[in-house]
C-alpha atoms as a PDB file:
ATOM      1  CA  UNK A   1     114.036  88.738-172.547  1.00  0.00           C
ATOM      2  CA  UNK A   2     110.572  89.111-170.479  1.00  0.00           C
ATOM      3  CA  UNK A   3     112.563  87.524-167.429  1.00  0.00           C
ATOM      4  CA  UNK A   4     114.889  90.515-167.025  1.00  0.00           C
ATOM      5  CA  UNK A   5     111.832  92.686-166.586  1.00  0.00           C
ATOM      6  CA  UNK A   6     111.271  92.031-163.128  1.00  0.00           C
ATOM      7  CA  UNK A   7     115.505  92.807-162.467  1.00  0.00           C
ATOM      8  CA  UNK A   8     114.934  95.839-164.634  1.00  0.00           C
ATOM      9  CA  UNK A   9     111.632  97.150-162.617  1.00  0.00           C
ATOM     10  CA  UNK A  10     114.099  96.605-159.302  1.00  0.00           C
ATOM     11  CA  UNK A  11     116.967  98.132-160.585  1.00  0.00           C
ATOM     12  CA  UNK A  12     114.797 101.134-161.268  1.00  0.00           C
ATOM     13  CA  UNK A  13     113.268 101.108-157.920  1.00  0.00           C
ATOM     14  CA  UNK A  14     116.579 100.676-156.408  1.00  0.00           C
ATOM     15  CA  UNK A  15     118.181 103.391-157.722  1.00  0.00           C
ATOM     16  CA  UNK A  16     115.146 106.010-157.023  1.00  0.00           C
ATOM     17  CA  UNK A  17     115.980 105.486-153.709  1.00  0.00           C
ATOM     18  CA  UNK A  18     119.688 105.670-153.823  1.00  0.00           C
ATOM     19  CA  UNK A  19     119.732 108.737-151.979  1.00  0.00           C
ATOM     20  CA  UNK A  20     117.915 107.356-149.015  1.00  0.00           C
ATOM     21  CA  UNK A  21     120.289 104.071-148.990  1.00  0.00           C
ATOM     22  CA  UNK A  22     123.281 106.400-148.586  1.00  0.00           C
ATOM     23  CA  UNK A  23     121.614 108.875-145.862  1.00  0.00           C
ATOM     24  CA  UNK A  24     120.380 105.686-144.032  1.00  0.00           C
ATOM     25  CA  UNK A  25     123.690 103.959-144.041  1.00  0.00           C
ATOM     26  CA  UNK A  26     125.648 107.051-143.206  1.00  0.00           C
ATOM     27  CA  UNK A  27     123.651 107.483-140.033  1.00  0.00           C
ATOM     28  CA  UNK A  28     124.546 104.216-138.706  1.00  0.00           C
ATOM     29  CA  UNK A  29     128.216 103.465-139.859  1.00  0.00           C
ATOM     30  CA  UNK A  30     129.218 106.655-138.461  1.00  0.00           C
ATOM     31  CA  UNK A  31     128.626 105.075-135.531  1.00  0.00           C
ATOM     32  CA  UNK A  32     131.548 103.048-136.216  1.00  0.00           C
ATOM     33  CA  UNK A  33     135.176 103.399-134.626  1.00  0.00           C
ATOM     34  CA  UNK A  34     134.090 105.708-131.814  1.00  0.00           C
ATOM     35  CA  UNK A  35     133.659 103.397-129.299  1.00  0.00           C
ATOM     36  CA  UNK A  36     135.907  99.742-128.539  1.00  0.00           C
ATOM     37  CA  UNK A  37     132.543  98.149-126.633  1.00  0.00           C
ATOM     38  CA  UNK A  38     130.232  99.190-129.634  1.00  0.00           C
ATOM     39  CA  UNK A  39     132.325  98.186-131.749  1.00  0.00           C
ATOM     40  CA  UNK A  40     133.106  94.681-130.169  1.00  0.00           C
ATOM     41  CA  UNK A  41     128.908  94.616-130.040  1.00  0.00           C
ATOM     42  CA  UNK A  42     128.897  95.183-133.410  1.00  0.00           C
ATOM     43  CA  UNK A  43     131.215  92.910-134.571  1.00  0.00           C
ATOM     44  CA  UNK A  44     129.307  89.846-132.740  1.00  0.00           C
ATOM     45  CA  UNK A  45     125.653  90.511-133.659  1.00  0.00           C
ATOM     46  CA  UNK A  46     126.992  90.871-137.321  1.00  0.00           C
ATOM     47  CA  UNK A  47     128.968  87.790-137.496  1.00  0.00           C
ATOM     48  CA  UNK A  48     128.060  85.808-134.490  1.00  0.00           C
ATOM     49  CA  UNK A  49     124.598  86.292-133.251  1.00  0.00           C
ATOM     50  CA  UNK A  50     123.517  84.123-136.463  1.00  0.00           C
ATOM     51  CA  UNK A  51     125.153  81.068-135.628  1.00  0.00           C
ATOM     52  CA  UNK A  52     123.646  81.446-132.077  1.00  0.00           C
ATOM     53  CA  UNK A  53     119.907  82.006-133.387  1.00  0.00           C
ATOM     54  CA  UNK A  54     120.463  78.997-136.010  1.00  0.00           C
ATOM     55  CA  UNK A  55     121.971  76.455-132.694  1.00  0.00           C
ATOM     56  CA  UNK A  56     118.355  77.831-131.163  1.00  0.00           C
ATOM     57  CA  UNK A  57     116.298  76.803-134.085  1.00  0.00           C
ATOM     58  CA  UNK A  58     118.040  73.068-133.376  1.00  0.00           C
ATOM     59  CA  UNK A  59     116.666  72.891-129.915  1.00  0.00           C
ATOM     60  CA  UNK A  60     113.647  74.009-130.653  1.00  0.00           C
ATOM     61  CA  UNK A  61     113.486  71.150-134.016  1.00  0.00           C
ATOM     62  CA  UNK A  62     114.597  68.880-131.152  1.00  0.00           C
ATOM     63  CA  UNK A  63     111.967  69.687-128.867  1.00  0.00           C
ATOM     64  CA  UNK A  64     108.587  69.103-131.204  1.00  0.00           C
ATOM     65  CA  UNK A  65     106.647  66.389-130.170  1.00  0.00           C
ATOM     66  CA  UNK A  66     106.549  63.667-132.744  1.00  0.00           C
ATOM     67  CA  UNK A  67     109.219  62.664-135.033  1.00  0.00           C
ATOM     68  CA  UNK A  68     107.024  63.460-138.368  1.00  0.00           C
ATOM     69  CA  UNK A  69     106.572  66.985-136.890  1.00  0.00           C
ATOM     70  CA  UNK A  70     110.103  67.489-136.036  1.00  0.00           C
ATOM     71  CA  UNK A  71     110.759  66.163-140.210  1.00  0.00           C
ATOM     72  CA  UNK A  72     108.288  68.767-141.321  1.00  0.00           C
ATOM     73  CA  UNK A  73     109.309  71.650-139.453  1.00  0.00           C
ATOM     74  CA  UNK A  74     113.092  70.691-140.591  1.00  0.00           C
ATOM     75  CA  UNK A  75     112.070  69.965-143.898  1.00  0.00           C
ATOM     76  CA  UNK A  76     109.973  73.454-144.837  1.00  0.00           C
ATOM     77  CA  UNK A  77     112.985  75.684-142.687  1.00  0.00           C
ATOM     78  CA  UNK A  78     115.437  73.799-144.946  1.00  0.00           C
ATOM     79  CA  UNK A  79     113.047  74.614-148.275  1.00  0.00           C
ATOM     80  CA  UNK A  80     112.519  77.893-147.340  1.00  0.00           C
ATOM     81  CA  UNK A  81     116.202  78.728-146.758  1.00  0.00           C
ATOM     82  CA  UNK A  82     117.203  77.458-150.460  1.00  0.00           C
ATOM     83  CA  UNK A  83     113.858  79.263-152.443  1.00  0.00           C
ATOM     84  CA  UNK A  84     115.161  82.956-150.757  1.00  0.00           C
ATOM     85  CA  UNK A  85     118.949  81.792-150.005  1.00  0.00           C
ATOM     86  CA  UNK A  86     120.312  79.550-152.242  1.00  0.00           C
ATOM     87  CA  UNK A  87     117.866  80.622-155.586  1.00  0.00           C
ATOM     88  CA  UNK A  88     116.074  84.029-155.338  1.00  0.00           C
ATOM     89  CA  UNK A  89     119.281  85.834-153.747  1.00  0.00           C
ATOM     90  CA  UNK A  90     121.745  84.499-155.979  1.00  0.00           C
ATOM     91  CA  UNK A  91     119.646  85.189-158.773  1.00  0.00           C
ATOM     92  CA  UNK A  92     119.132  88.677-158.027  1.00  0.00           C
ATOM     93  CA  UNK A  93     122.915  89.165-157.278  1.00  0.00           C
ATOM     94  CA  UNK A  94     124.194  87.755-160.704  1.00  0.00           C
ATOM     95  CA  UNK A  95     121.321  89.770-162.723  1.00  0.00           C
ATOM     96  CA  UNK A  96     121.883  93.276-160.524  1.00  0.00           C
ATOM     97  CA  UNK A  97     125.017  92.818-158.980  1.00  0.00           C
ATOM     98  CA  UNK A  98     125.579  95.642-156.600  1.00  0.00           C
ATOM     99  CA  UNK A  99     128.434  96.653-154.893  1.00  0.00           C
ATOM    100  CA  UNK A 100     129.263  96.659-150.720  1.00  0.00           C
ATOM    101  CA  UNK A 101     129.406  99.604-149.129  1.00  0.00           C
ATOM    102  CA  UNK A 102     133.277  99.282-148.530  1.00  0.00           C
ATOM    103  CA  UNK A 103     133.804  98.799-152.491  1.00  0.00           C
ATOM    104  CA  UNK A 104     131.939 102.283-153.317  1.00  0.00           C
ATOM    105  CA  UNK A 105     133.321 104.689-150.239  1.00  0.00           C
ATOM    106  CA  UNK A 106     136.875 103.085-150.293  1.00  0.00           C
ATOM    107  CA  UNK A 107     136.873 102.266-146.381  1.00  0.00           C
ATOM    108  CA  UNK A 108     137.553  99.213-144.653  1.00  0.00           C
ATOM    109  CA  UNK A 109     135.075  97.459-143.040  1.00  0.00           C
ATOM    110  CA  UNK A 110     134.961  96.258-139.396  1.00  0.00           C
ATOM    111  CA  UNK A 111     134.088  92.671-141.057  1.00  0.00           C
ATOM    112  CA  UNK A 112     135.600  91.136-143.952  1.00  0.00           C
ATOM    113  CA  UNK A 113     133.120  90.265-146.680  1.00  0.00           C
ATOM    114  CA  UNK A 114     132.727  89.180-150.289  1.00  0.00           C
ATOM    115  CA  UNK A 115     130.523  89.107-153.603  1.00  0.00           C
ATOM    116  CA  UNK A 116     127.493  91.341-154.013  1.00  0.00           C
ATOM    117  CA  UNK A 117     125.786  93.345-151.529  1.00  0.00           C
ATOM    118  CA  UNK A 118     121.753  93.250-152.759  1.00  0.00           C
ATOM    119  CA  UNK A 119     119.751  91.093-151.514  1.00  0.00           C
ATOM    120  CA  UNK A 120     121.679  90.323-147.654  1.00  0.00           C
ATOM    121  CA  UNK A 121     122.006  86.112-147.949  1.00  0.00           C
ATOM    122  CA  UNK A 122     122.089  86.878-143.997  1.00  0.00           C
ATOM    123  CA  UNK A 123     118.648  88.601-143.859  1.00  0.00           C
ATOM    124  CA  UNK A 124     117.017  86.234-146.358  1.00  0.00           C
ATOM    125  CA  UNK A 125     118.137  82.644-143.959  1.00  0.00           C
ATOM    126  CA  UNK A 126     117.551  84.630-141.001  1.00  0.00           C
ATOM    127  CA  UNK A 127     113.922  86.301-141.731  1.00  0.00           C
ATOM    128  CA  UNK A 128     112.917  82.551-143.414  1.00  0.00           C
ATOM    129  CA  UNK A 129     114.183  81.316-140.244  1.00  0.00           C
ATOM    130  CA  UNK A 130     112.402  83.467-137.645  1.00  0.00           C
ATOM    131  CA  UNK A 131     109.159  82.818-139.549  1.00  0.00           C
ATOM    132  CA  UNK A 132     109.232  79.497-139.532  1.00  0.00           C
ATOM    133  CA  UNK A 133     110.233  79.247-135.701  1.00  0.00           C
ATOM    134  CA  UNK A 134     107.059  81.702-135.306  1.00  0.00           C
ATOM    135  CA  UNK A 135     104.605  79.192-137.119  1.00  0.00           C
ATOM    136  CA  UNK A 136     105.939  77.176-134.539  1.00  0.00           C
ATOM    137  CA  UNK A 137     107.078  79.112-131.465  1.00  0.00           C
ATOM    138  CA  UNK A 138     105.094  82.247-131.851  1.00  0.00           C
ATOM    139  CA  UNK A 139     106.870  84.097-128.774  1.00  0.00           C
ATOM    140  CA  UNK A 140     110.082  82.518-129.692  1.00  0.00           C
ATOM    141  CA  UNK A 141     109.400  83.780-133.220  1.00  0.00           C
ATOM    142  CA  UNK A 142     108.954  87.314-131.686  1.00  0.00           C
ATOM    143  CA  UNK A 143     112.571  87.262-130.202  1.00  0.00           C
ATOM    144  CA  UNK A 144     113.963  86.142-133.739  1.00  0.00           C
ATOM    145  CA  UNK A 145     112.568  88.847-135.619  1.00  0.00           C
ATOM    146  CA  UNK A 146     114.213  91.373-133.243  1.00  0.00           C
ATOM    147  CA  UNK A 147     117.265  89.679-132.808  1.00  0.00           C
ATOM    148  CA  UNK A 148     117.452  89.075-136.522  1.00  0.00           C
ATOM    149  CA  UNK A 149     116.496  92.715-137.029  1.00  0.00           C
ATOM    150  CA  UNK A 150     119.675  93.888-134.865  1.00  0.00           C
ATOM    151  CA  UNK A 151     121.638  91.540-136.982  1.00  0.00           C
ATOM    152  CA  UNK A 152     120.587  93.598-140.133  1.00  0.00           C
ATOM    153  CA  UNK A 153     121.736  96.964-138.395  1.00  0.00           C
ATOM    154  CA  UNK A 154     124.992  95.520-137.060  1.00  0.00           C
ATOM    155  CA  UNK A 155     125.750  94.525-140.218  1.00  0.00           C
ATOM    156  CA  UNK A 156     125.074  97.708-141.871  1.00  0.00           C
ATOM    157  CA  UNK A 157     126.998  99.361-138.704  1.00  0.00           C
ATOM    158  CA  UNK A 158     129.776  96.946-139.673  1.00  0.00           C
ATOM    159  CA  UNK A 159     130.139  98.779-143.160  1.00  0.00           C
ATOM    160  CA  UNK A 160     129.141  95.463-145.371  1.00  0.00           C
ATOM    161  CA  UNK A 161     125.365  96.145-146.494  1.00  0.00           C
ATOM    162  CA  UNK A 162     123.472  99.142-147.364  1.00  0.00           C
ATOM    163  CA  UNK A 163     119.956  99.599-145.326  1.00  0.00           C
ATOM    164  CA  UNK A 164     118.512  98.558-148.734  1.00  0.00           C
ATOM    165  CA  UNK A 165     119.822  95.164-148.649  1.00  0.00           C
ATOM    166  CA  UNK A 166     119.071  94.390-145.257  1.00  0.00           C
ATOM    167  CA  UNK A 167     115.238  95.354-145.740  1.00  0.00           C
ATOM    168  CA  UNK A 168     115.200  93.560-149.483  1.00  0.00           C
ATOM    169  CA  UNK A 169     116.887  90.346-147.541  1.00  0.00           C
ATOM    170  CA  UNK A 170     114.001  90.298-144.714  1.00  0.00           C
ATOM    171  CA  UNK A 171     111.388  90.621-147.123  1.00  0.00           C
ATOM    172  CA  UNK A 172     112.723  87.786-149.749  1.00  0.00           C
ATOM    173  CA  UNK A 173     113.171  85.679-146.307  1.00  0.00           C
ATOM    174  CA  UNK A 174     109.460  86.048-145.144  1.00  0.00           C
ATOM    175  CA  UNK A 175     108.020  85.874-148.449  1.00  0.00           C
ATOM    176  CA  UNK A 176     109.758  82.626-149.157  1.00  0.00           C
ATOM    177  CA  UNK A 177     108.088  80.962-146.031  1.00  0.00           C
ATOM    178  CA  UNK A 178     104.929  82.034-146.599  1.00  0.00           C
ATOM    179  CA  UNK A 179     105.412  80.820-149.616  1.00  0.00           C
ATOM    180  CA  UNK A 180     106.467  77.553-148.916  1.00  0.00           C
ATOM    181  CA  UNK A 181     103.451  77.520-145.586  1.00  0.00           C
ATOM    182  CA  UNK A 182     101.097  77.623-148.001  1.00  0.00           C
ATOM    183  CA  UNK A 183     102.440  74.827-150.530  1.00  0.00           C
ATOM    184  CA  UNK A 184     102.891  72.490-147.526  1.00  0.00           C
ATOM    185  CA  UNK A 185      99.501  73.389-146.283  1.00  0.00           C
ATOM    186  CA  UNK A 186      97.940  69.815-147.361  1.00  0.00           C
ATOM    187  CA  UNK A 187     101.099  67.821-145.708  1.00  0.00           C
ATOM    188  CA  UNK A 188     100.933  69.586-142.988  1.00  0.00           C
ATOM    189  CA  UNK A 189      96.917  68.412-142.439  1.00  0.00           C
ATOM    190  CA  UNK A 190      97.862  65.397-143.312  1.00  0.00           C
ATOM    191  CA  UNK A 191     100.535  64.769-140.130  1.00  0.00           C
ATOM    192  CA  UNK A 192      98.222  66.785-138.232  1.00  0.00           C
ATOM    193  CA  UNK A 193      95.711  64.350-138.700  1.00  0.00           C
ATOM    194  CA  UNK A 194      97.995  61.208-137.995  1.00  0.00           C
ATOM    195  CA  UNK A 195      99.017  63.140-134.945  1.00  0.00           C
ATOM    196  CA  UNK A 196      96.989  65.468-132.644  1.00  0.00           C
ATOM    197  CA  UNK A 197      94.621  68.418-133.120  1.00  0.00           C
ATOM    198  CA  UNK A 198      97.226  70.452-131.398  1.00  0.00           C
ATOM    199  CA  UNK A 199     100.070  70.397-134.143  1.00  0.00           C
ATOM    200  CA  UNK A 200      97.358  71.749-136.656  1.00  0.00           C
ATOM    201  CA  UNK A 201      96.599  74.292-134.410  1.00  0.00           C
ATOM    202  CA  UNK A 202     100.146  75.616-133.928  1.00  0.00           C
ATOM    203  CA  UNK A 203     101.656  76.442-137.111  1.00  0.00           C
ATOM    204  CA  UNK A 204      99.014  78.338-138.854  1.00  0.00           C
ATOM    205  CA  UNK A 205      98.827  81.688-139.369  1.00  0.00           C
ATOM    206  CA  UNK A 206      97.202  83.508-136.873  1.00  0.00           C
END
């Protein structure tokens, strides 16, 4: 049973803060239904804006010199997006399943949206994203964090995540690829070596 400690500790933590969650969401879905622009704003970054960001992470795969660097790069987005997507998220959600904000205050939401709410699977493939594509890209990288960010508020504007889930999705997202950036660390010197000094140079940490 020592493995449901660590869903047990975040349950805890999670509802300590409950109060916070709700004042923080409030503040931003009240937002909601006043205005048909902000609204329509709203509606893309939460549902649109990611496929846009993820068609930009393409180009920018496409654009690497070297076809073992464009692998790599591929290969340790695609890693980091099933450790914090595909495993740590869905693992959270089936041991501390909680519910959307729509399911608790009875309202519907300006999206339409399933299963749990805690971690955001949005905020966990977008924040592994944007770190990766910083390694890479570092100004890029810059403009994927915000733009990711504004995905986390539209969402919560949208009525489908609490503030909570948003910030517990980033940080799963960014932990997983620097996670998985320091596991690769030796591959990565390794194609560095077989192709210029430059590629080394670029994706670590500054």
């Amino acid at each position: 049973m020592h493995y449901l400690l660590p869903f047990a500790l975040l349950a805890i933590i999670h509802c300590s803060m409950a109060g916070l969650n709700f004042f923080l969401f409030n503040l931003i879905f009240d937002l909601a239904r006043k205005n048909a622009l902000l609204d329509f704003s709203g509606i893309f970054f939460a549902q649109y804006l990611p496929y846009i960001l993820t068609v930009g992470t393409l180009w920018i795969f496409i654009h690497q010199a070297g076809w073992r660097r464009r692998l790599f790069l591929f290969s340790e987005l695609i890693l980091a997006i099933i450790v914090s997507r595909g495993l740590i998220t869905e693992l959270i959600r089936f041991f501390y399943p909680v519910a959307r904000p729509f399911a608790v205050l009875h309202f519907t939401p300006l999206i339409p949206e399933s299963a749990a709410s805690f971690p955001s699977g949005h905020m966990t493939y977008l924040f592994a994203l944007s770190f990766i594509v910083f390694l890479y890209r570092k100004k890029w990288g810059y403009w994927y964090f915000i733009l990711s960010a504004l995905v986390g508020i539209a969402r919560i504007f949208a009525g489908v995540h609490w503030p909570f889930d948003i910030a517990g999705g980033a940080i799963i997202g960014i932990a997983s690829a620097i996670g998985l950036n320091w596991l690769l660390a030796d591959y990565r010197k390794q194609i560095a070596s077989e192709n210029s000094e430059h590629f080394q140079e670029s994706v670590q940490i500054q």
